[in-house]
PDB file of N, CA and C in Angstrom:
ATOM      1  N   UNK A   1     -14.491  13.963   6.019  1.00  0.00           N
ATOM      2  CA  UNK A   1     -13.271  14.018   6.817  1.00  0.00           C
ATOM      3  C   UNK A   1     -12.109  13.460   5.992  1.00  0.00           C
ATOM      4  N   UNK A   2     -10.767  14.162   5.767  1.00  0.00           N
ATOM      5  CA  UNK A   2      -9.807  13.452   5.202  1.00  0.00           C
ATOM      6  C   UNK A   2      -8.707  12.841   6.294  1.00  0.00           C
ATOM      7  N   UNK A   3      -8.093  11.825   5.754  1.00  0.00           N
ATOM      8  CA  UNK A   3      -7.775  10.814   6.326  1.00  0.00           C
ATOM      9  C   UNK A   3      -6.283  10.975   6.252  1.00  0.00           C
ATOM     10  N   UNK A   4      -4.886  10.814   7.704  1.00  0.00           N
ATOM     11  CA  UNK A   4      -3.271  11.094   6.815  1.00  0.00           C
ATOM     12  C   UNK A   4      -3.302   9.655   6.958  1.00  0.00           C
ATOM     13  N   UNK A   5      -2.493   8.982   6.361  1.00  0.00           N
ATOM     14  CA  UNK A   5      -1.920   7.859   6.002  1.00  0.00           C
ATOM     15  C   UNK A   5      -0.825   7.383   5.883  1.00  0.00           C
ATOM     16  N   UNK A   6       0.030   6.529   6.219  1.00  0.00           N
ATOM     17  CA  UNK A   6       1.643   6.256   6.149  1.00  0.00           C
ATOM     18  C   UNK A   6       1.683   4.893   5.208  1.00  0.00           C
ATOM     19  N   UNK A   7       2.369   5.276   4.001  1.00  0.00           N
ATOM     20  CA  UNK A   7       2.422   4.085   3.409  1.00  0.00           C
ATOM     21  C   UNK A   7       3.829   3.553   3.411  1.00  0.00           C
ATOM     22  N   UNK A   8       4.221   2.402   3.595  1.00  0.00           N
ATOM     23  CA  UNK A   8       5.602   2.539   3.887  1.00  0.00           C
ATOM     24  C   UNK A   8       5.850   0.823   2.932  1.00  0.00           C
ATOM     25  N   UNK A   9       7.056   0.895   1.586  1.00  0.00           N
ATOM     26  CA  UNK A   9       7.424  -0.016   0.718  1.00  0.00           C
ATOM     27  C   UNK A   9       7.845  -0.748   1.142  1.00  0.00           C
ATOM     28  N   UNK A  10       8.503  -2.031   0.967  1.00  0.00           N
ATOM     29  CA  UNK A  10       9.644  -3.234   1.040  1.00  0.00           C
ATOM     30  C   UNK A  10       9.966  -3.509  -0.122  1.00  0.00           C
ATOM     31  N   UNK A  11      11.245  -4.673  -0.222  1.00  0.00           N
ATOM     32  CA  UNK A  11      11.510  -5.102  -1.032  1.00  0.00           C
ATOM     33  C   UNK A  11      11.501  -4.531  -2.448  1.00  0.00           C
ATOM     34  N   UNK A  12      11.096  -5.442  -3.396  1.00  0.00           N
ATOM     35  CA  UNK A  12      11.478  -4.945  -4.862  1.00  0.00           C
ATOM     36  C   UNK A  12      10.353  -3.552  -4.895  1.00  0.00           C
ATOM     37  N   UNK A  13       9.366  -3.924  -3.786  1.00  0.00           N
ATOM     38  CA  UNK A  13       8.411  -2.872  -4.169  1.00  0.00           C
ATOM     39  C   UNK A  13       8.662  -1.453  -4.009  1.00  0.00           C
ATOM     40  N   UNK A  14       9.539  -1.416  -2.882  1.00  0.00           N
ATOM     41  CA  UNK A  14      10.431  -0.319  -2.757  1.00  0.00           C
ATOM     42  C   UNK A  14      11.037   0.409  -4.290  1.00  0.00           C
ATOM     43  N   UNK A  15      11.790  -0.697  -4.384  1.00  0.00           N
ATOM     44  CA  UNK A  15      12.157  -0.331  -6.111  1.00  0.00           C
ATOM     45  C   UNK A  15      10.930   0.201  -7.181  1.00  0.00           C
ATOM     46  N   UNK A  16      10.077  -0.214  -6.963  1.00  0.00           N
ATOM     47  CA  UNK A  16       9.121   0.430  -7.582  1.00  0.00           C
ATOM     48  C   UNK A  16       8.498   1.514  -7.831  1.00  0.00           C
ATOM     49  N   UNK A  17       8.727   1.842  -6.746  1.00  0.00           N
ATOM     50  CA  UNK A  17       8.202   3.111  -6.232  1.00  0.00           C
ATOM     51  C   UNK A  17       8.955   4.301  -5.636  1.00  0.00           C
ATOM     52  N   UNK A  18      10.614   3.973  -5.556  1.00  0.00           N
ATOM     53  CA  UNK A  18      11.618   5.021  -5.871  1.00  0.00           C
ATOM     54  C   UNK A  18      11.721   5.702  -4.574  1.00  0.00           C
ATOM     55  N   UNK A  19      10.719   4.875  -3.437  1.00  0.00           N
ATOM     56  CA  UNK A  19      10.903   5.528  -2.333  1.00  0.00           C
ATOM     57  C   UNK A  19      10.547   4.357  -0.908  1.00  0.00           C
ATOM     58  N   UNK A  20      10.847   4.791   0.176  1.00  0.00           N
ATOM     59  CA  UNK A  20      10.977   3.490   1.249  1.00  0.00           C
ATOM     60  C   UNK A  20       9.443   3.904   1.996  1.00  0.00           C
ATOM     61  N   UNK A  21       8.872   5.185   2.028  1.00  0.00           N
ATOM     62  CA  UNK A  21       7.654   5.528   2.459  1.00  0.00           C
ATOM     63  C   UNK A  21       7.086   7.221   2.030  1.00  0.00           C
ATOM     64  N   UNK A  22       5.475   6.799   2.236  1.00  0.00           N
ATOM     65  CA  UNK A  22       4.871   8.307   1.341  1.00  0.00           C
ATOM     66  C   UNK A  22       3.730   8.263   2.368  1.00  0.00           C
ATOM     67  N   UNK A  23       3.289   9.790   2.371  1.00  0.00           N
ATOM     68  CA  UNK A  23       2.067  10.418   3.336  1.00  0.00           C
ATOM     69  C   UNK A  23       0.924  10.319   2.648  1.00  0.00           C
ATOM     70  N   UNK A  24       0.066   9.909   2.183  1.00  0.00           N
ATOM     71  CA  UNK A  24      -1.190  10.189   1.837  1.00  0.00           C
ATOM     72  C   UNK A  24      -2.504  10.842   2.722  1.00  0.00           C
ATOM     73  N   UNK A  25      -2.843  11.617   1.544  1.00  0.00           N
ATOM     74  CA  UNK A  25      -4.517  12.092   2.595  1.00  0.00           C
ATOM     75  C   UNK A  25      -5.805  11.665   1.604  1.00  0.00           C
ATOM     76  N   UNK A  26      -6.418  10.787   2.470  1.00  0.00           N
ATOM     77  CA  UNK A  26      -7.785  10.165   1.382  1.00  0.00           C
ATOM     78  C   UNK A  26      -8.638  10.629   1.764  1.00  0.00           C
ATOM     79  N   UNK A  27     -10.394  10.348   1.554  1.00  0.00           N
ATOM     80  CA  UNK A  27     -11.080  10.772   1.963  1.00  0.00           C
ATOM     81  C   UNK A  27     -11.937   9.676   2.449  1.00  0.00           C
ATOM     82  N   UNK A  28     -12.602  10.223   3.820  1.00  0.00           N
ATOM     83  CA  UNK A  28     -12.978   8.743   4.569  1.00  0.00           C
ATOM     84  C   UNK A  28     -13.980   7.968   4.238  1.00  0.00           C
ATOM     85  N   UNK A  29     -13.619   6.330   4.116  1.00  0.00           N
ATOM     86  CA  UNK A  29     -14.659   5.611   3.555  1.00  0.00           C
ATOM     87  C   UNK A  29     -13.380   4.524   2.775  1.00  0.00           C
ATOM     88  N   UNK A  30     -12.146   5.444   2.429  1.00  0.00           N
ATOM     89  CA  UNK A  30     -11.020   4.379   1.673  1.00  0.00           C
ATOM     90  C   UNK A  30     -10.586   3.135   2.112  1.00  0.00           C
ATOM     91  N   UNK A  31     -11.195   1.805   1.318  1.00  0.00           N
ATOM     92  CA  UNK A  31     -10.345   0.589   1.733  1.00  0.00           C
ATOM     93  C   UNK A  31      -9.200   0.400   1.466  1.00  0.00           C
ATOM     94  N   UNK A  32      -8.714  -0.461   1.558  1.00  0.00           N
ATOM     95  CA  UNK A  32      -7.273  -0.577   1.237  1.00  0.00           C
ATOM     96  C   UNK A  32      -7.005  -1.216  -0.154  1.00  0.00           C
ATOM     97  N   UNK A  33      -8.014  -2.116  -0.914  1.00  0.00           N
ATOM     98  CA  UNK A  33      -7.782  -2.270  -2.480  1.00  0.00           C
ATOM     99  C   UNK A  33      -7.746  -0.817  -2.679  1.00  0.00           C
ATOM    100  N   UNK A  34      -9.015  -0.006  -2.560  1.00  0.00           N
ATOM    101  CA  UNK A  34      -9.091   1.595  -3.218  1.00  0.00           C
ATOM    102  C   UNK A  34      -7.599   2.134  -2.686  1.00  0.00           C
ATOM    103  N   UNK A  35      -7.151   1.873  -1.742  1.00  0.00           N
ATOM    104  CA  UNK A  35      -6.016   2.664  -1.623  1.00  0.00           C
ATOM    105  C   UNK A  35      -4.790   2.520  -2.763  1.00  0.00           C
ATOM    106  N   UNK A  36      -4.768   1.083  -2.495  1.00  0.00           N
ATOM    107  CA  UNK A  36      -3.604   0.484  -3.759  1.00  0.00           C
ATOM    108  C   UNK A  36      -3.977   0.515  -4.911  1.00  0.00           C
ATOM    109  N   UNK A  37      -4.929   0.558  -5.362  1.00  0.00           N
ATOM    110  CA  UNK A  37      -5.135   1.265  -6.596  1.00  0.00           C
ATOM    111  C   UNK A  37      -5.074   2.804  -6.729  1.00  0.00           C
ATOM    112  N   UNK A  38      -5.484   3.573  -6.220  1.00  0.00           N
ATOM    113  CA  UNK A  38      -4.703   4.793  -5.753  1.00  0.00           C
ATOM    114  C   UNK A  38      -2.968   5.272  -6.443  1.00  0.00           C
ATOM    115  N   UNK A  39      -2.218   4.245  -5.451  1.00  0.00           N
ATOM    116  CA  UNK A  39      -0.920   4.135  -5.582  1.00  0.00           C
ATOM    117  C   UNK A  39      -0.377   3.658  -6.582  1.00  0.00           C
ATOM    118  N   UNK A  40      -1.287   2.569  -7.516  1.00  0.00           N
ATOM    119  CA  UNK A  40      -1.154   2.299  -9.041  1.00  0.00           C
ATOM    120  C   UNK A  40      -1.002   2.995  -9.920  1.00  0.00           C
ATOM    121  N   UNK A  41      -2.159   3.961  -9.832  1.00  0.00           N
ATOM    122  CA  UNK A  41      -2.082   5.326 -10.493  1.00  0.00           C
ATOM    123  C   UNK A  41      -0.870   6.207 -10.386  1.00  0.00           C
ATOM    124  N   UNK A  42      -0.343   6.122  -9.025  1.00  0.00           N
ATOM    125  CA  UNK A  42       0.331   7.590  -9.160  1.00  0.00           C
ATOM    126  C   UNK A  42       2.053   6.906  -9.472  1.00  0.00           C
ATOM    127  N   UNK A  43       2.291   5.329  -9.227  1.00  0.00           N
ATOM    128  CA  UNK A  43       3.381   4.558  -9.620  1.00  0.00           C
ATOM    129  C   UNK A  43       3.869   3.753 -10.701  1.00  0.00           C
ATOM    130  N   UNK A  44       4.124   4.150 -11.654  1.00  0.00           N
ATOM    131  CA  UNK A  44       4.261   3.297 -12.896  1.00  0.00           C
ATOM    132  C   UNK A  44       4.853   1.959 -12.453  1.00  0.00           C
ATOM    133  N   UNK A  45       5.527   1.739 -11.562  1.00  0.00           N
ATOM    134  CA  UNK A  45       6.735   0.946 -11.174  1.00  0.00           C
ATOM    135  C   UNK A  45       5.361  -0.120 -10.532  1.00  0.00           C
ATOM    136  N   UNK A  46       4.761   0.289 -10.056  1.00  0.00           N
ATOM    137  CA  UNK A  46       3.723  -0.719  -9.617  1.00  0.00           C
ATOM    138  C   UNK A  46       2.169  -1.165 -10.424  1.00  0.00           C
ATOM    139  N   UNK A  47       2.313  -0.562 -11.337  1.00  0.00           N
ATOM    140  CA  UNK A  47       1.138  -0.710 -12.675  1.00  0.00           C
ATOM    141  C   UNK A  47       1.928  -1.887 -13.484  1.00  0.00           C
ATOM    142  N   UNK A  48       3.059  -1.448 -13.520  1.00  0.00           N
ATOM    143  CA  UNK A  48       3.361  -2.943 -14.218  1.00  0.00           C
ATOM    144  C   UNK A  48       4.427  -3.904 -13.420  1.00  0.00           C
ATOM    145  N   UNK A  49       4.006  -4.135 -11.873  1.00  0.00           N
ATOM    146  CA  UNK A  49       4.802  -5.262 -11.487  1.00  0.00           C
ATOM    147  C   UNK A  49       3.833  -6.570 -12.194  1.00  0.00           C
ATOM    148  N   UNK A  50       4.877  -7.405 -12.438  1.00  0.00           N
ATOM    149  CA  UNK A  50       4.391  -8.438 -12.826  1.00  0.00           C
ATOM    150  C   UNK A  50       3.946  -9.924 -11.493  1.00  0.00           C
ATOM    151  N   UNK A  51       4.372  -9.285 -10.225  1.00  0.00           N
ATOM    152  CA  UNK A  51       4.020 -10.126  -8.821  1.00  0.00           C
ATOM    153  C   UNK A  51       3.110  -9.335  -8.278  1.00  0.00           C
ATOM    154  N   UNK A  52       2.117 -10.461  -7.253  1.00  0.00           N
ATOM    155  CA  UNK A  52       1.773  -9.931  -6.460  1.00  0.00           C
ATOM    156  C   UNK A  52       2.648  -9.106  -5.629  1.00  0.00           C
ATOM    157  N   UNK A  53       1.113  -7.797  -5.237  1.00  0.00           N
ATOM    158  CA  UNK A  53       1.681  -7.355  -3.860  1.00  0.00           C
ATOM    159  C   UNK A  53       0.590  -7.617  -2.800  1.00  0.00           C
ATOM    160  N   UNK A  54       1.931  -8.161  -1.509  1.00  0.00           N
ATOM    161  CA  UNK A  54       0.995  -8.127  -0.405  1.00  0.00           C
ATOM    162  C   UNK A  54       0.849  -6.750   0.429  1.00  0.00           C
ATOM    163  N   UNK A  55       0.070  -6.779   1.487  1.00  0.00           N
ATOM    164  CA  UNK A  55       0.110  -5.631   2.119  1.00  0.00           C
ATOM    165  C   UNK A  55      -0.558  -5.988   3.671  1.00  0.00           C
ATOM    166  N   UNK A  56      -0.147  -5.029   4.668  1.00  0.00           N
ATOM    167  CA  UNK A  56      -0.166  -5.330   6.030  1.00  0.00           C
ATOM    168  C   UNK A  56      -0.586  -3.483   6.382  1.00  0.00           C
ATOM    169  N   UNK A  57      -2.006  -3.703   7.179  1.00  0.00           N
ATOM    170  CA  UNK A  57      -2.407  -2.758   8.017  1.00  0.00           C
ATOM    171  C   UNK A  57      -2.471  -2.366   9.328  1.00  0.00           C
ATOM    172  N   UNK A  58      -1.337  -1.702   9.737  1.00  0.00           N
ATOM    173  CA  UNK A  58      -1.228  -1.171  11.131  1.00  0.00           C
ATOM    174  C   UNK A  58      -0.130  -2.982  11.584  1.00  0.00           C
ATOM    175  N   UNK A  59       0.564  -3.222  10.899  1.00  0.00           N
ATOM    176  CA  UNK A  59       1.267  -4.292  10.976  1.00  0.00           C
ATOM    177  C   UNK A  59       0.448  -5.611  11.484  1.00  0.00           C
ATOM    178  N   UNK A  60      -0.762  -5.680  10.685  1.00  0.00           N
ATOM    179  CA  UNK A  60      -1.552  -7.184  10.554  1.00  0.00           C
ATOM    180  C   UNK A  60      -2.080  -7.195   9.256  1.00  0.00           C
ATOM    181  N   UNK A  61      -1.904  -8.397   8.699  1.00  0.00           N
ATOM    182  CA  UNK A  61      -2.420  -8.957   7.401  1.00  0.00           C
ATOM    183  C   UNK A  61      -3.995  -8.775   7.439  1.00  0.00           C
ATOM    184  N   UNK A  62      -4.538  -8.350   6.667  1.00  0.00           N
ATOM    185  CA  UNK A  62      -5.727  -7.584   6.642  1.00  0.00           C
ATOM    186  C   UNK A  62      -6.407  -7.940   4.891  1.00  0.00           C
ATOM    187  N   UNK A  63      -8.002  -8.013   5.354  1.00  0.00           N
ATOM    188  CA  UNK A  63      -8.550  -8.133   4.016  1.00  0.00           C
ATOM    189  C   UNK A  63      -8.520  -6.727   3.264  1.00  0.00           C
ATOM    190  N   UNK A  64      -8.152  -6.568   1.693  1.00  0.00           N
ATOM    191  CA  UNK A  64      -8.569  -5.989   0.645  1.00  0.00           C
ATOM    192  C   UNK A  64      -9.684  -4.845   1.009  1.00  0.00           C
ATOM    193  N   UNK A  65     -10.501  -5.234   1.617  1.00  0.00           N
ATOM    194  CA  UNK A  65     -12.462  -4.571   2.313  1.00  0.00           C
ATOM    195  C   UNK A  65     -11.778  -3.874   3.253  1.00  0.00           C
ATOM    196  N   UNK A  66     -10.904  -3.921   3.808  1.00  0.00           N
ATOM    197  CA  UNK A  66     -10.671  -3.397   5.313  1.00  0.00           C
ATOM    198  C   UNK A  66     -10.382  -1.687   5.227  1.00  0.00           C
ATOM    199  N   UNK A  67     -11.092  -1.068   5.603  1.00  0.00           N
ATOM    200  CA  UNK A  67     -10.869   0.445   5.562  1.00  0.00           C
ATOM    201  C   UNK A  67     -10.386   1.385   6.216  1.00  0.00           C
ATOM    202  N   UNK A  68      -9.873   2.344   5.548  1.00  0.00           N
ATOM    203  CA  UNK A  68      -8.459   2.784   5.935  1.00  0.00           C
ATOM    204  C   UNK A  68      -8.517   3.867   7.062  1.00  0.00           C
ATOM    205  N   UNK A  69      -8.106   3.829   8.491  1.00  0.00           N
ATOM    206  CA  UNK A  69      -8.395   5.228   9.279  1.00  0.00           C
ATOM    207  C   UNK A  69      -7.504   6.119   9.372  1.00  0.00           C
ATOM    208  N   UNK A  70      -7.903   7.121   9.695  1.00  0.00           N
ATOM    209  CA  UNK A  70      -6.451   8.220  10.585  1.00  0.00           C
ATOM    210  C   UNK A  70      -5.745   8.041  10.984  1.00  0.00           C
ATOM    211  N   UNK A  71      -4.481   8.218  10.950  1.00  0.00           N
ATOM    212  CA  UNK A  71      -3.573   7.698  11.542  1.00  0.00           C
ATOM    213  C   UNK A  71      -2.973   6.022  10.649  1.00  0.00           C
ATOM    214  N   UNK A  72      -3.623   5.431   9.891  1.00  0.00           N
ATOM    215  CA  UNK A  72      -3.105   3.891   9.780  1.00  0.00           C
ATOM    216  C   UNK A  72      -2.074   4.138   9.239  1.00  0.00           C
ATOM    217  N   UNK A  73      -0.895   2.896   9.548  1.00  0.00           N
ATOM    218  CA  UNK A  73       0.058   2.634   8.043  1.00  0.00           C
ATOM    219  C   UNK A  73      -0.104   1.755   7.392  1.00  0.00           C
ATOM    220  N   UNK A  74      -0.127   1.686   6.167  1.00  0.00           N
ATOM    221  CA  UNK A  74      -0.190   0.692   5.255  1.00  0.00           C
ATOM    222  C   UNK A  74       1.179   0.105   4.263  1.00  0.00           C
ATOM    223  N   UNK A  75       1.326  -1.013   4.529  1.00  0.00           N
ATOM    224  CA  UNK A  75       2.646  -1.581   3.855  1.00  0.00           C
ATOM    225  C   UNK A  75       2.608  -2.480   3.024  1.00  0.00           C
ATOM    226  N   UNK A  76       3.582  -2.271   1.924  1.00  0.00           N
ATOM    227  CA  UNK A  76       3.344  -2.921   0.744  1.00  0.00           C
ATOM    228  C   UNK A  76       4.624  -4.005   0.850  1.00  0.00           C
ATOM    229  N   UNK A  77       4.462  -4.621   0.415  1.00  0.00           N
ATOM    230  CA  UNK A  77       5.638  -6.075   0.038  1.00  0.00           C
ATOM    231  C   UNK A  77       5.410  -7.057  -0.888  1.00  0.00           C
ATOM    232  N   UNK A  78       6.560  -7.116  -1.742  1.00  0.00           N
ATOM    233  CA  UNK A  78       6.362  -8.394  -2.357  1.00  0.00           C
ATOM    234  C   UNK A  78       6.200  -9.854  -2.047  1.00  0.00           C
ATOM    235  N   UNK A  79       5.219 -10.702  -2.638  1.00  0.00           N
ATOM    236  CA  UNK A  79       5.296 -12.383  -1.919  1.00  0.00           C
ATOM    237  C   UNK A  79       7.047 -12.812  -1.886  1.00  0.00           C
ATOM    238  N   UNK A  80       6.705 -13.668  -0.829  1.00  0.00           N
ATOM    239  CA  UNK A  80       8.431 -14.325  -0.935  1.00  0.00           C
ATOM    240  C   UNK A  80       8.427 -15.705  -0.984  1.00  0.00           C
ATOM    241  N   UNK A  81       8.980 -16.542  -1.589  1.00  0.00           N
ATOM    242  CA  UNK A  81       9.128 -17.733  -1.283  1.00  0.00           C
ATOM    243  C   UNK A  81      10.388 -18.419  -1.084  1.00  0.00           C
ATOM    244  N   UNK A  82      10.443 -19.555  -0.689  1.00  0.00           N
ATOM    245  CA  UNK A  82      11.216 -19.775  -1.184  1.00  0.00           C
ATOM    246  C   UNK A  82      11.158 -21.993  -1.127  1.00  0.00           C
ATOM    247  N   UNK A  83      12.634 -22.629  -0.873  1.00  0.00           N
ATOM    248  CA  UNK A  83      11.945 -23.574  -0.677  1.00  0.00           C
ATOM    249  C   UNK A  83      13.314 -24.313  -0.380  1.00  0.00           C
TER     250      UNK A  83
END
């Protein structure tokens, strides 16, 4: 079964990736590391950020393992700090 997907950027990561959100179709079984590595591949801008990225599934902070369904969105962001 293939899977649509909403990936949607922030911040610098946005910049990275030259766009604010993208459709993907995976095939089912995709976690969400496999996903972002995925998106590594197809983003130079994110192969060589030099920060973490975080990421939020279906708008909850979610483990790496957590796998990806029909319908999810997945969002990327850079850490923020500050102090």
């Amino acid at each position: 079964m293939r899977l649509k997907v909403t990936v949607k950027y922030f911040g610098s990561v946005k910049g990275d990736t030259g766009t604010d959100r993208e459709f993907l179709t995976l095939d089912e079984g995709f976690t969400v590391t496999q996903t972002i590595s995925l998106l590594k591949e197809k983003h130079e801008g994110l192969r060589n950020r030099k920060g973490q990225i975080l990421f939020a599934l279906n708008q909850s902070y979610s483990s790496g393992d957590a796998r990806i369904n029909d319908g999810d969105e997945l969002a990327l962001f850079p850490v923020v700090s500050g102090g």
